[in-house]
N, C-alpha and C. Protein backbone atom coordinates (compact mmCIF):
# COMPACT_ATOMS: atom_id res chain seq x y z
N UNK A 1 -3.97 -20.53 14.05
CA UNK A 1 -4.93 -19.50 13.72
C UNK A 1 -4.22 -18.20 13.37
N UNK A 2 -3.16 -17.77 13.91
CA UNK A 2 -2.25 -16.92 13.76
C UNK A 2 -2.03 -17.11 12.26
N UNK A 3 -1.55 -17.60 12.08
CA UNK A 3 -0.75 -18.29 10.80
C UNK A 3 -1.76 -17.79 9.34
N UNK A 4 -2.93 -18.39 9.83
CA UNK A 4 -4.32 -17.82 8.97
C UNK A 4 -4.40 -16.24 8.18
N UNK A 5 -4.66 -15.91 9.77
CA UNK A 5 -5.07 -14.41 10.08
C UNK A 5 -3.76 -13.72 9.44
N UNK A 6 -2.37 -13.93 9.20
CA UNK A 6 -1.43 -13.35 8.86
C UNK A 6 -1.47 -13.50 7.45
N UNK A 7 -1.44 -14.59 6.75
CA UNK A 7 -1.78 -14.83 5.28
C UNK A 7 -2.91 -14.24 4.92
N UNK A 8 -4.24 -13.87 5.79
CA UNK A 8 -5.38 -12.98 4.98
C UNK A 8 -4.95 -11.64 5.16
N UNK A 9 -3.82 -11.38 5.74
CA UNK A 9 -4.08 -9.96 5.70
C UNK A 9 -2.53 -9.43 4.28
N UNK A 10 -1.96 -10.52 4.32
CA UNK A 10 -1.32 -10.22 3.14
C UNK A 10 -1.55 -10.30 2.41
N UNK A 11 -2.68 -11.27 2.03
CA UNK A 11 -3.09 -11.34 0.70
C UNK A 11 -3.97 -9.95 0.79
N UNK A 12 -4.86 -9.65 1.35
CA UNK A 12 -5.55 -8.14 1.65
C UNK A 12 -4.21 -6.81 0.68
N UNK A 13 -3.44 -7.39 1.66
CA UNK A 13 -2.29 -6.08 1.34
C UNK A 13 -1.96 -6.20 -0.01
N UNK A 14 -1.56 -7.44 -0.92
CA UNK A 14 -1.61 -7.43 -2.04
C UNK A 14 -2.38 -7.03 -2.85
N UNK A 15 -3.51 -7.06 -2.87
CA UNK A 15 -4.63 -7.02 -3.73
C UNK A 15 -4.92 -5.28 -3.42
N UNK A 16 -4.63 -4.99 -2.30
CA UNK A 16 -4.95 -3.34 -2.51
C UNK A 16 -3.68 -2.44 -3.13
N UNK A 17 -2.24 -3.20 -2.50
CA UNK A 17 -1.04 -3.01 -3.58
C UNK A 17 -1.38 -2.97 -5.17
N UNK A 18 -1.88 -4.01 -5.64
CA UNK A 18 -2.36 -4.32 -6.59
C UNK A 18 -3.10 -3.58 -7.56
N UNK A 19 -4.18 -2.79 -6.60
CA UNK A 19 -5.37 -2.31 -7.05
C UNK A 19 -4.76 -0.98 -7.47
N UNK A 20 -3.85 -0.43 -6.13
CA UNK A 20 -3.45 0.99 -6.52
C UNK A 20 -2.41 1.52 -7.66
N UNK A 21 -1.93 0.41 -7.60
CA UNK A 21 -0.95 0.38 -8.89
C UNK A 21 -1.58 0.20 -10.21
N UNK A 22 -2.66 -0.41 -10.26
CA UNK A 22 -3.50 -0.53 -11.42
C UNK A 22 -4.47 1.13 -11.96
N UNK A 23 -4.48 1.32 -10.62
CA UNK A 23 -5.30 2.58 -10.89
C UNK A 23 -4.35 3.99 -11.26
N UNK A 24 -3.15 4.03 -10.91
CA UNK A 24 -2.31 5.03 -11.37
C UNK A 24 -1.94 4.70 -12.69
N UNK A 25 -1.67 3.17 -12.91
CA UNK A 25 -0.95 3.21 -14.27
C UNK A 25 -2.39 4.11 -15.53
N UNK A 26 -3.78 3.49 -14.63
CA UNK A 26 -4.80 3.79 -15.54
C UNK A 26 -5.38 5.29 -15.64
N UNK A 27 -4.33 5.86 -15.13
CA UNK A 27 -4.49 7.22 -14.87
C UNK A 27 -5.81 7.99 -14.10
N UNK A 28 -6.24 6.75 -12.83
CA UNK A 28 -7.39 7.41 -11.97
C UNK A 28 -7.09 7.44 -10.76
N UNK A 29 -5.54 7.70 -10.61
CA UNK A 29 -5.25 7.80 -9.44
C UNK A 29 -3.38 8.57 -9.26
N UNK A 30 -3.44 9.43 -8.50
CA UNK A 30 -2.27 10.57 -8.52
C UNK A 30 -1.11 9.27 -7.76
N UNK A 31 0.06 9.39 -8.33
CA UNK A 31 1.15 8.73 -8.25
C UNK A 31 1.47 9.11 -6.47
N UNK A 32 1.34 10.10 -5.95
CA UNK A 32 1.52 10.29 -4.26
C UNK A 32 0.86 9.55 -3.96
N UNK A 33 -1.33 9.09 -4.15
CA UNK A 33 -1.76 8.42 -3.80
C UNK A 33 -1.67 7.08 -3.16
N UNK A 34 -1.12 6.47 -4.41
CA UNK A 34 -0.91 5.06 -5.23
C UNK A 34 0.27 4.90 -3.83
N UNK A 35 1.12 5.90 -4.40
CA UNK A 35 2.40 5.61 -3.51
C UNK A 35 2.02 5.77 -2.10
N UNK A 36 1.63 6.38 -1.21
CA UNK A 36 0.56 6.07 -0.20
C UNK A 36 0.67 4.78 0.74
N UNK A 37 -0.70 4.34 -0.46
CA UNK A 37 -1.60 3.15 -0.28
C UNK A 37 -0.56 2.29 -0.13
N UNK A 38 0.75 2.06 -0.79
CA UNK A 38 1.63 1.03 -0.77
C UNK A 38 2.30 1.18 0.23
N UNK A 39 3.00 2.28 0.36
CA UNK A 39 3.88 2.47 1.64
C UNK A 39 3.33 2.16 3.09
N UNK A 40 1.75 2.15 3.06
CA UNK A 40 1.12 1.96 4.18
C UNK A 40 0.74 0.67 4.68
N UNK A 41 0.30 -0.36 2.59
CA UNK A 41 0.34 -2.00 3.48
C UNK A 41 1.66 -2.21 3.42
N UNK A 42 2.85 -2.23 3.21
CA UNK A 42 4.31 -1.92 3.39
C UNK A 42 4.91 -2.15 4.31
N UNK A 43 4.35 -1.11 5.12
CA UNK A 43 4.96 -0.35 6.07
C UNK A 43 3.98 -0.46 7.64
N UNK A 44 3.01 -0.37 7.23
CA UNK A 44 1.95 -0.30 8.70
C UNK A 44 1.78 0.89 8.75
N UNK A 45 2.67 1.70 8.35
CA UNK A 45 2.29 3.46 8.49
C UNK A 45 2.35 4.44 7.85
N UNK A 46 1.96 5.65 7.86
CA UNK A 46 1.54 6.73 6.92
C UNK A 46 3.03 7.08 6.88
N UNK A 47 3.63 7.74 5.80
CA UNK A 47 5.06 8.33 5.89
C UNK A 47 4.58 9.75 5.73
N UNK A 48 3.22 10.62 6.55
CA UNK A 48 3.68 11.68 6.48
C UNK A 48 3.99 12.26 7.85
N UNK A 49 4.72 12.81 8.14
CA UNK A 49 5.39 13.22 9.11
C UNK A 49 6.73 12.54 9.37
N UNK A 50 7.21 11.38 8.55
CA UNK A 50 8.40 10.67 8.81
C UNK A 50 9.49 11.98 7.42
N UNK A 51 10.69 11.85 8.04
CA UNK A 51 11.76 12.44 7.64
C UNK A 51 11.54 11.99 6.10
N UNK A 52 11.96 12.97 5.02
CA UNK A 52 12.22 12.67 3.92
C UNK A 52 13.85 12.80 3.56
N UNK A 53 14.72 11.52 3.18
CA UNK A 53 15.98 11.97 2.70
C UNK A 53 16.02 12.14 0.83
N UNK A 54 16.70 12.98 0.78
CA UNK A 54 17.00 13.43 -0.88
C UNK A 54 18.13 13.71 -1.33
């Protein structure tokens, strides 16, 4: 059941990966956004407050 529940939530994560990337390229969505949404199914977490290196 594990096994399940782990494959729906990636496919979840894809499809909103998916979505947000579709919507920046289509210009209805700000590139921080987009970038966001990804870093978060990604990642599990928001990167604001995490260190930025440059």
């Amino acid at each position: 059941m594990d096994d399940e529940k782990t494959l729906q939530q990636a496919q979840e994560n894809m499809k909103a990966i998916n979505a947000a990337v579709d919507a920046y390229q289509n210009g209805t969505m700000s590139k921080e956004e987009a970038g966001r949404i990804v870093y978060e199914r990604l990642f599990g977490e928001s990167e604001i407050g995490q260190p930025h290196h440059k």
